[in-house]
Each structure stands twice: as C-alpha cells, then as structure tokens.
Protein backbone atom coordinates (compact mmCIF):
# COMPACT_ATOMS: atom_id res chain seq x y z
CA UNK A 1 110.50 26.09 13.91
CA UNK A 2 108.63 23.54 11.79
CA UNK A 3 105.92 20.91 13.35
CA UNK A 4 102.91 18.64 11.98
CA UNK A 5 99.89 17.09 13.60
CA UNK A 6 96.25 16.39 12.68
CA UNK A 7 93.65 18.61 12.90
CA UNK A 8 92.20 17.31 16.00
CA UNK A 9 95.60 16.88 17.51
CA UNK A 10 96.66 20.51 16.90
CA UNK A 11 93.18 22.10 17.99
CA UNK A 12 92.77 20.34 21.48
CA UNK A 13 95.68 22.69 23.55
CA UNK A 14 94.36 25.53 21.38
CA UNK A 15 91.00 24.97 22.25
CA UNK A 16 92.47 23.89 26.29
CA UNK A 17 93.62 27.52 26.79
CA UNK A 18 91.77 30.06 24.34
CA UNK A 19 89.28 31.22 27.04
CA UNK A 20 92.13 33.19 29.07
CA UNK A 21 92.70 35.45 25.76
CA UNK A 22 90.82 38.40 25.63
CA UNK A 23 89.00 40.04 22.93
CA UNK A 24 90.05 43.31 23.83
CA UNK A 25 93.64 44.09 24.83
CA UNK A 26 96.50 46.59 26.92
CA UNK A 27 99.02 45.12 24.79
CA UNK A 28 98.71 43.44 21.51
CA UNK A 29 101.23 40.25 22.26
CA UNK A 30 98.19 39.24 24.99
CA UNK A 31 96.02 38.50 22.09
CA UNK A 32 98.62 35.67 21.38
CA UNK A 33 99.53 32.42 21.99
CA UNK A 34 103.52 31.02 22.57
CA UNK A 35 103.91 27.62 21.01
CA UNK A 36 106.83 25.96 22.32
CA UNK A 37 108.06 23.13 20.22
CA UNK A 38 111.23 20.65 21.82
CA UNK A 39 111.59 17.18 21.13
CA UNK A 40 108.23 15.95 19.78
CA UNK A 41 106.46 17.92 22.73
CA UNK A 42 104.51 21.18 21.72
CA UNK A 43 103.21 23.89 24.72
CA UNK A 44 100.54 26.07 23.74
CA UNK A 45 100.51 29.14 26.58
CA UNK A 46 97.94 31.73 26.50
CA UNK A 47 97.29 34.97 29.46
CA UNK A 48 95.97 37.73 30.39
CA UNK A 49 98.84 38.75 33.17
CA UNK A 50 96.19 37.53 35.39
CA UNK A 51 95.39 33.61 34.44
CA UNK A 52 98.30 31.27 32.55
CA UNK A 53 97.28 28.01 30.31
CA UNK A 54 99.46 25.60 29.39
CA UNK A 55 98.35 23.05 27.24
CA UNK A 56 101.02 20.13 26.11
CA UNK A 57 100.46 17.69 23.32
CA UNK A 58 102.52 15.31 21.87
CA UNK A 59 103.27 16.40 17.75
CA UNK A 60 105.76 15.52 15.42
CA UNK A 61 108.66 18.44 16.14
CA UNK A 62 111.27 18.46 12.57
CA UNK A 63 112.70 22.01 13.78
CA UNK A 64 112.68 23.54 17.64
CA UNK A 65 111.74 26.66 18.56
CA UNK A 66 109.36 29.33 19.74
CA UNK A 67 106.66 31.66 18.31
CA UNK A 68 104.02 33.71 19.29
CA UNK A 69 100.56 33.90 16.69
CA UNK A 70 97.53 35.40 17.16
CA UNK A 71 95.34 33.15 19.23
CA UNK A 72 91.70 33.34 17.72
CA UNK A 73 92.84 33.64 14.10
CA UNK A 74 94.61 30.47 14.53
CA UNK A 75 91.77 28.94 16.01
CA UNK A 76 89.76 29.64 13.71
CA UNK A 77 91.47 28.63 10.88
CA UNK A 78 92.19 24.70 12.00
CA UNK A 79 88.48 24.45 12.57
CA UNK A 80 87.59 25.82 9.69
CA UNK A 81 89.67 22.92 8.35
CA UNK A 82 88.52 19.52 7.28
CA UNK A 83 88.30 16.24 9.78
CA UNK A 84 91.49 14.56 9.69
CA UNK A 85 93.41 17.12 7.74
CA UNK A 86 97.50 17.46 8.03
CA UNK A 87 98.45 20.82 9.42
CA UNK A 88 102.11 22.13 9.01
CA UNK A 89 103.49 25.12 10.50
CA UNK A 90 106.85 26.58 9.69
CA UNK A 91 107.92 29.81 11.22
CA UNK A 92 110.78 31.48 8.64
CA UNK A 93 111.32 35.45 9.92
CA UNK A 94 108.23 37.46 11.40
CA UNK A 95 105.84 35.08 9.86
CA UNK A 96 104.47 31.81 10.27
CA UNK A 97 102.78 29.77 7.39
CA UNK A 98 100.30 27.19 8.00
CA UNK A 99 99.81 24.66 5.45
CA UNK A 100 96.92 21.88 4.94
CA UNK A 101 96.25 20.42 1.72
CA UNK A 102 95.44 23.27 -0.83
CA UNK A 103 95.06 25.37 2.28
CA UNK A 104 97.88 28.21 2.97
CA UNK A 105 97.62 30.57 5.71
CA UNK A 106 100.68 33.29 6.64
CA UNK A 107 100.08 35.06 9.78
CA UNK A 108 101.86 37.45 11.78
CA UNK A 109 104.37 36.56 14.76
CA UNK A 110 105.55 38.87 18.09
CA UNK A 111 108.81 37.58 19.95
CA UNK A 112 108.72 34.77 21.95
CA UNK A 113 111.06 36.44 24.29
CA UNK A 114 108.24 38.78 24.49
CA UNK A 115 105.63 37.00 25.72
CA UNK A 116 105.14 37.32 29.62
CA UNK A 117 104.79 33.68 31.61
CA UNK A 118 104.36 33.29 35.26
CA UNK A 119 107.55 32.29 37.06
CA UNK A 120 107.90 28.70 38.96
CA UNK A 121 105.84 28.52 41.66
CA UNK A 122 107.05 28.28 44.84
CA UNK A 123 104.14 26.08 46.59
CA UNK A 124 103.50 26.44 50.39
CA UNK A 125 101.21 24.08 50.52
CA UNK A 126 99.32 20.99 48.12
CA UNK A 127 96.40 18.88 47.46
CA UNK A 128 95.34 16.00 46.18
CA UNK A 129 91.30 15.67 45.11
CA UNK A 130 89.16 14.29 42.53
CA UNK A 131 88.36 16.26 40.12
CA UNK A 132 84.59 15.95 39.77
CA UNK A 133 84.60 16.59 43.71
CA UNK A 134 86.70 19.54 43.25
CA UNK A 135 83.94 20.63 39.84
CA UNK A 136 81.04 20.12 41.91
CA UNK A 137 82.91 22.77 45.04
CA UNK A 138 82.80 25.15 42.30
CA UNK A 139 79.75 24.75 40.67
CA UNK A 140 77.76 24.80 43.90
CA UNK A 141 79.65 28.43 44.85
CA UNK A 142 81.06 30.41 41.97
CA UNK A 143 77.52 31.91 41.67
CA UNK A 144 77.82 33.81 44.58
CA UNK A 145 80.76 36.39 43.57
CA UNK A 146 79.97 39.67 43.15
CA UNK A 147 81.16 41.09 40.02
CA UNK A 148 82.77 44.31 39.81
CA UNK A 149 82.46 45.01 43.27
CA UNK A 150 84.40 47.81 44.37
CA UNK A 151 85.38 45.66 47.45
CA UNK A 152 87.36 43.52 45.16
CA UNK A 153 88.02 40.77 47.89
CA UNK A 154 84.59 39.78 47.21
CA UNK A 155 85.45 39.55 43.48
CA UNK A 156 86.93 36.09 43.70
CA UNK A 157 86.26 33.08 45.65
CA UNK A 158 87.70 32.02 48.90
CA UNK A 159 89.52 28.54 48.79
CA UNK A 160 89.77 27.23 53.01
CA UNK A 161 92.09 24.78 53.78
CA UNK A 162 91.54 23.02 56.45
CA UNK A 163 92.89 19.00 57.37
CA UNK A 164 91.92 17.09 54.47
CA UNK A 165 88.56 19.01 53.75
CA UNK A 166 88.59 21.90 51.07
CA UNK A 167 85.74 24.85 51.50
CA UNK A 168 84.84 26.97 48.84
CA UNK A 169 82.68 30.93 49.93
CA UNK A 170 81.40 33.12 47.78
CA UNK A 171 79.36 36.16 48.50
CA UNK A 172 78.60 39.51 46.97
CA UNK A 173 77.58 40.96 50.26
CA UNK A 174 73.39 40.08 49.38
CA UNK A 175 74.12 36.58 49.36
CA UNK A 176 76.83 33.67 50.17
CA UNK A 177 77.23 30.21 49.01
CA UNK A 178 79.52 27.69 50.67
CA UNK A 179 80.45 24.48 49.97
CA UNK A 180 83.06 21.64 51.49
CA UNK A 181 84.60 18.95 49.82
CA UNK A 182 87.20 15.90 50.58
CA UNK A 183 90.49 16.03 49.38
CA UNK A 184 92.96 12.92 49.18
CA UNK A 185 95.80 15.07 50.95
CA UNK A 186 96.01 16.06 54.76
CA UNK A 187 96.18 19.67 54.63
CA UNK A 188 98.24 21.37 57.13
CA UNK A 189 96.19 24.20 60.02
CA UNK A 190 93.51 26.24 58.38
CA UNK A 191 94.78 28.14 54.89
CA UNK A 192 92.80 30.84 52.93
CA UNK A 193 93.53 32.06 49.33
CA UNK A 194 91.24 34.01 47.06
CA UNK A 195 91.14 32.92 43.45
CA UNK A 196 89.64 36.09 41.36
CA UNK A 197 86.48 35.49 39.19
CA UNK A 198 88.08 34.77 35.82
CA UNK A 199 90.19 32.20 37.00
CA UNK A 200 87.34 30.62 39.22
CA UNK A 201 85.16 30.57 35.89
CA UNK A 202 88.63 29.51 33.98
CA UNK A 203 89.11 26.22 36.15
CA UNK A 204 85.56 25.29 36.18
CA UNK A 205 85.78 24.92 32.19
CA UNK A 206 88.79 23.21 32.72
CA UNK A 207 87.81 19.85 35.03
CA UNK A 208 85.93 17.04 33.73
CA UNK A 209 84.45 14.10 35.09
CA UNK A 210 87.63 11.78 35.30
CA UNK A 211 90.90 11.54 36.69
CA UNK A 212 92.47 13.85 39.81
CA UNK A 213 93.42 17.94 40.02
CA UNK A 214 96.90 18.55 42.15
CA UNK A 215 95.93 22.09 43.66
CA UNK A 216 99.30 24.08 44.52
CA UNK A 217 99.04 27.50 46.59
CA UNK A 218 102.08 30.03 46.35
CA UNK A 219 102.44 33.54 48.34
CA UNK A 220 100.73 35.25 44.85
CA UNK A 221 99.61 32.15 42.70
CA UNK A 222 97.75 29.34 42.91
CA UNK A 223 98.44 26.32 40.06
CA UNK A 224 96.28 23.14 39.06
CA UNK A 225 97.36 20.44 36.96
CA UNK A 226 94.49 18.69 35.08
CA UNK A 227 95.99 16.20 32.88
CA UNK A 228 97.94 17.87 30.49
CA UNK A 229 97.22 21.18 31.25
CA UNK A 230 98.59 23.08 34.12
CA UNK A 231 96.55 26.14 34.89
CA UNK A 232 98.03 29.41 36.83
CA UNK A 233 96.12 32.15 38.21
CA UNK A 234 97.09 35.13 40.57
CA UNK A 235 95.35 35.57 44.03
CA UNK A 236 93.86 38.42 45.08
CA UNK A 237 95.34 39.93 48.08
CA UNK A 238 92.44 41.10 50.70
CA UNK A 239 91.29 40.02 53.92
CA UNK A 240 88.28 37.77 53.10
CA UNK A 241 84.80 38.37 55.24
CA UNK A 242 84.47 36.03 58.46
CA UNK A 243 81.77 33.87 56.77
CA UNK A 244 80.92 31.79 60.15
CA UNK A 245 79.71 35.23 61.40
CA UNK A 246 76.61 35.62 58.81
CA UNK A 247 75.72 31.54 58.68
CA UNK A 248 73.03 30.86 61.05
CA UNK A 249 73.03 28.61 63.17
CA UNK A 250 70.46 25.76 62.17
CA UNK A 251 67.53 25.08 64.35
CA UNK A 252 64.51 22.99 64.21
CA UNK A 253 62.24 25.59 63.12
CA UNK A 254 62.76 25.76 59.21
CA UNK A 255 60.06 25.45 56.64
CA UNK A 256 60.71 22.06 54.78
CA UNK A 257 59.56 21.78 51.29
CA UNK A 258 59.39 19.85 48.44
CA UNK A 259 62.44 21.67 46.26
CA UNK A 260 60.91 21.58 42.76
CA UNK A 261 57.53 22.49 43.63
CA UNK A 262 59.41 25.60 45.59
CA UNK A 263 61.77 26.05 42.71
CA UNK A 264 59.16 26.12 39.57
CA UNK A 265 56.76 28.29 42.25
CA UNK A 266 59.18 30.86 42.61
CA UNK A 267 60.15 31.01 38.82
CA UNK A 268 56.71 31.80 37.74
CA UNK A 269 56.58 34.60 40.41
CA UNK A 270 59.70 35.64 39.27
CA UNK A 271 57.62 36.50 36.08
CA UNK A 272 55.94 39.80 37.34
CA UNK A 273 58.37 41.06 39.40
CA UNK A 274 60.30 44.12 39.33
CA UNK A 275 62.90 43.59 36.85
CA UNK A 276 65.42 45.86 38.59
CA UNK A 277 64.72 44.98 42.04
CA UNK A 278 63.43 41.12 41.46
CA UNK A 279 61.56 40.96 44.24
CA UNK A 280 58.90 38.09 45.58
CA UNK A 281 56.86 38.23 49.39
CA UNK A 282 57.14 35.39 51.27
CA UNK A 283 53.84 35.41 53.50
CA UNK A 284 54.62 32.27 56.00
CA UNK A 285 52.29 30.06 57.43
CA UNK A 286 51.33 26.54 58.93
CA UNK A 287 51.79 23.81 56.50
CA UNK A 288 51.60 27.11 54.02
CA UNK A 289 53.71 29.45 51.67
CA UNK A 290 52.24 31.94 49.59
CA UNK A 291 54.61 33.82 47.41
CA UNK A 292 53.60 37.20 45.62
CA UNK A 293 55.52 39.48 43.45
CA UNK A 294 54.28 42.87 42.04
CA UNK A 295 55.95 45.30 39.32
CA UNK A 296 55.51 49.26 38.28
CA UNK A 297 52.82 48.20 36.04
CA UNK A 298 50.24 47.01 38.60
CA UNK A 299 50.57 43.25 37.91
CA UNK A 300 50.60 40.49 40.22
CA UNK A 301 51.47 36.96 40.60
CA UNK A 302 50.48 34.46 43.77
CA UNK A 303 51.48 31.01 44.23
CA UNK A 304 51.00 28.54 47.22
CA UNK A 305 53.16 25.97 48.28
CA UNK A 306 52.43 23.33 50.99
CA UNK A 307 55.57 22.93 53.40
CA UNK A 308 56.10 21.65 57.03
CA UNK A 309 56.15 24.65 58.99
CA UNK A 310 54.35 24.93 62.63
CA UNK A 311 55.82 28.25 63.74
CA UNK A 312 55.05 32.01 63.59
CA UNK A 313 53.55 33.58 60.89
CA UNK A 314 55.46 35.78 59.41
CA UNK A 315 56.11 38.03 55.81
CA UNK A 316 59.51 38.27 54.13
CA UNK A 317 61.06 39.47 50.93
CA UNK A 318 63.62 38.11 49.03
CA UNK A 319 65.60 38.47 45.81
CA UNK A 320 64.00 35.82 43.89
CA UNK A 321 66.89 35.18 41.67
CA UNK A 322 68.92 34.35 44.96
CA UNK A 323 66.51 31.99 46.29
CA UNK A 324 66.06 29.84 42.43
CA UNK A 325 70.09 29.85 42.06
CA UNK A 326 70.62 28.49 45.82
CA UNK A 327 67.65 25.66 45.27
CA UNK A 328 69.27 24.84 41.77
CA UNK A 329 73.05 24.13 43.47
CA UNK A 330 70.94 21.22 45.82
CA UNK A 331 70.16 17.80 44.70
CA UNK A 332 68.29 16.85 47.17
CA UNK A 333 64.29 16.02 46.40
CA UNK A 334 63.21 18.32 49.79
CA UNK A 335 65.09 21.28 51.07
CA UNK A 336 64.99 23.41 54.54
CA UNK A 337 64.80 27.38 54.36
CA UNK A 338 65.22 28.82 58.04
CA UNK A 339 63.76 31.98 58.34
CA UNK A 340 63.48 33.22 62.21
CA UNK A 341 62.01 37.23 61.45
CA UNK A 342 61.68 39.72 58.61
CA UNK A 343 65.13 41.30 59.48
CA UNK A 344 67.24 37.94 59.39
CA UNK A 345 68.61 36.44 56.63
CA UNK A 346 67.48 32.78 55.68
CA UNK A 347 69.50 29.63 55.37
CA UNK A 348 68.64 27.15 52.77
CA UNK A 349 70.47 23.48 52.91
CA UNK A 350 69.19 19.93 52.15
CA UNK A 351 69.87 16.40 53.71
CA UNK A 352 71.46 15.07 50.68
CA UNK A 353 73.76 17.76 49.40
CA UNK A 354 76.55 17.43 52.32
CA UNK A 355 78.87 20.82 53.19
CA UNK A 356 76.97 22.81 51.34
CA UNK A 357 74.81 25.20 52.50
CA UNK A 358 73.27 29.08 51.52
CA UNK A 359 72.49 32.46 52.77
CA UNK A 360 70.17 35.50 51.45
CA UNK A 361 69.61 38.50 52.69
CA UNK A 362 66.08 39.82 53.16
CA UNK A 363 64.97 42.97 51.13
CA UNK A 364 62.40 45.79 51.97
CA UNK A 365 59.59 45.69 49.57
C-alpha cells in the first residue's frame, strides 16, 4: 500500500476518530487504526469493541491495500509536521514508513485482517434531523448520566422515538434531564434505545453547526452519518426507568426567577459547602429566596434572591451542583423551579428553552 496527501488532508480522519482509542488497552491491535486505501478513497477506522469511527477522505491512492498503525503515534507525528507538508506512506512487510521532506518515520503494523469492525447494520428504523438540533438534544442531557453506576442502564442515555419528535433522558437516579427535539423524518410508534456514555460523549464531539445527521437504530447498534464520517456505537441492553413517573406535573405555584441572578447566587454558595456532599438550604419565601450552605469547618455562606413566589414557606436542600448544571442547559433570561414540600423533588424549565425540562432530588441536610 502506498498513498500521499497534505498534512492537513491526512490529519482531519485521524483527528475525526482518535477519541474512540483508548490509552489503556485488552488487546494491543485496539490501540490502532485500519487505513483502508481503494481507488483514491482512504478510510481511517478506529474502536474500542464498543464505539466504531470511520472517517473517509479523498487522497491520492498509487498502491491499494490495508494496514493497521498505532493510532496516537501517528497522530502525533503529522502534527508535529510542518503546514502544508507532503506526507507519504508506504507499507512494505510488518512496517510502514512515513515520509515528509527530511522527515522519516517507520512504525510498527498488526494485520488488517485482524482488526475487529462492526458488521452492516441492519436498521429497523431512521431519521432525518439537523444536526445542531440533534447537538443541542445532547448537550442539554448528557449531563445527567450516572457514571459507573452499577445499574448500568442508567450509564447511557435514552434516545425516544416517537412521530417525528426525538427525546433524549438522562438520569443517575439523583437527578434527570430531558430534552425533545424535531426531526425531518416521521418516526414510526414510540422506539427506545440506550446509547452508553462514551458513545453519547463520542457523537457530541462529532456534530457541528452545519449540515444534517441520518440516525439509524439496529437490534444492538445504533449508526450516524455526519458528513464523511459514519459513527457506530453498541446499545446497551436494559429496561430504561419510566421517566414520566418522576416528572412533575407543572402547576402554577413555582418560584420564578431571574436565571443568572439564581445561577451566580448559587455558585458563590456553592463556595462553602461540603465538598463531598455539596449541599445548599433553600429557605422559601414571598417574593424571597435565601440560600445557605455550611461545611465541617464551621463556615457559612447566605445569599438572597428576589423571585415571584406567593405560596408556603418552606426549607429545602439540594445538591447545588445539580441545580447550576440544570440552569446552565436553559437559555432563557427567567426560569421556573417548582418545589411543592421538603420531600418532593423540584422541576426547573423556562419559557424559551422548548422540550426541555429538569428534575432534582431533595437531600437531608
């Protein structure tokens, strides 16, 4: 195999798909990437037996064929490389020799044949959606996962289809975000897949701000194409948590606030509180919120907030870190937190910020 390309050209489907490989790895041909060269079309694939890249670029092919080379060493070396530089790579044998300039490089190869690639996918169902619509469904969730739970459903986040809307629900059993979105395709009854964390976090670095996502769900995988790059993760099989069960139902009651003057309160009580437990007391009153937060070393911070609020008084604790990541997801300038007792969790939404909405547990302090 024997191919050329500029720096820049050579470096974009590397950079496209190095995220999936893993510093750390079961077997050693996962630290690798399979370049594919036929025709003048070159795929760069990278895994982790969990989440497949492909990234396709158009370079100038003299010889076909198929090699495997050590992901981040390759990497590394083209952008350690001068702008505009001519890289050649020739494979001859068990190595592969990179050439630019005065530059030589021989690295190591594993067999292609090796290398272990996710089979078609058999899709039971696609959409169609934009794909800063189908960015901002993940950016307003993919907070919520838990991480390492041993409930490993909750590890991932659930993707609902359901007519031509597309929900996204996260929660790591404290907390849950949800979020809805449009899609260009009319989806068939109500369909529920759940994408695991990595690939979730893998996709998100993926979109941009132009151009449409195809979303294809299989029996095991789920695929999105993104341009040039086709992106393949596994799902996680589990029986998701009925969500609709722990949303409230809105009512009029709610405090209403201005969002950043509740945001940047809550940061600064953030300050002093527990660092394990990250407490804050939310002491509720007419037109009034005080928050307070205390740690092991005796020290206290108090804020006050004035919101619309006309009900009972009441005193609540929180996560603070769960209330500041749910008011940084919403755009809009004022924001509604429901709270109806001490033993109920809250919902927080805004006017402006449609489908999405968020739920946190209270906490005994």
């Amino acid at each position: 195999m024997k191919l050329s390309a500029s720096r820049e050209a050579f470096l974009a489907p590397l950079q496209a798909v190095i995220g999936v490989v893993e510093r750390r790895q079961t077997m050693p041909i996962l630290a690798n990437v399979l370049i594919v060269a036929r025709g003048n079309q070159v795929s760069v694939t990278a895994t982790d037996l969990e989440v497949e890249m492909v990234a396709s670029a158009d370079l100038t092919v003299d010889t076909d064929g198929e090699v495997t080379l050590p992901g981040r060493k390759l990497l590394d070396i083209c952008k350690a490389l001068a702008d505009g530089a001519t890289v050649t790579l020739e494979v001859s044998g068990d190595k592969a020799t990179l050439r630019s300039s005065r530059s030589r490089f021989t690295l190591a190869t594993l067999p292609a044949a090796d290398f272990p690639t996710v089979d078609a996918l058999a899709a039971e169902q696609s959409i169609e959606l934009e794909q800063v619509a189908m960015k901002r469904l993940l950016d307003k969730s993919h907070f919520s996962m838990a991480h390492q739970d041993v409930r490993y459903y909750l590890n991932g986040l659930l993707f609902e289809i359901d007519g031509n809307h597309l929900r996204a629900v996260a929660t790591d059993g404290h907390r849950l975000a949800t979020c809805r979105v449009s899609t260009a395709s009319e989806g068939a009854s109500v369909h529920q897949v759940i994408v695991p964390r990595k690939g979730v976090l893998e996709l998100q670095r993926l979109l941009g701000d132009d151009g449409t996502v195809t979303l294809a769900i299989g029996s095991n995988h789920i695929q999105a194409q993104v341009g040039n790059i086709r992106f393949t993760s596994k799902l996680i099989d589990g029986r998701f948590p009925d969500y609709r069960r722990v949303i409230p139902n809105r009512v009029d009651q709610s405090i209403t606030a201005i969002r950043e003057d509740l945001r940047q309160a809550l940061y600064r009580a953030a300050i002093l509180s527990n660092e394990k437990y990250r407490g804050v007391r939310l002491d509720v009153h007419a037109n009034r919120l005080k928050i307070q937060s205390h740690n092991p070393e005796q020290e206290e911070a108090e804020e006050e907030v004035e919101v619309g609020y006309d009900g009972e008084e009441m005193e609540i604790g929180f996560n603070v870190n769960y209330l500041l990541d749910a008011l940084a997801a919403l755009d809009g300038d004022e924001v509604h937190v429901q709270v109806t007792d001490p033993s109920s969790s809250c919902l927080i939404w805004d006017g402006q910020t449609e489908g999405c909405e968020y739920v946190v547990m209270p906490m005994r302090l």
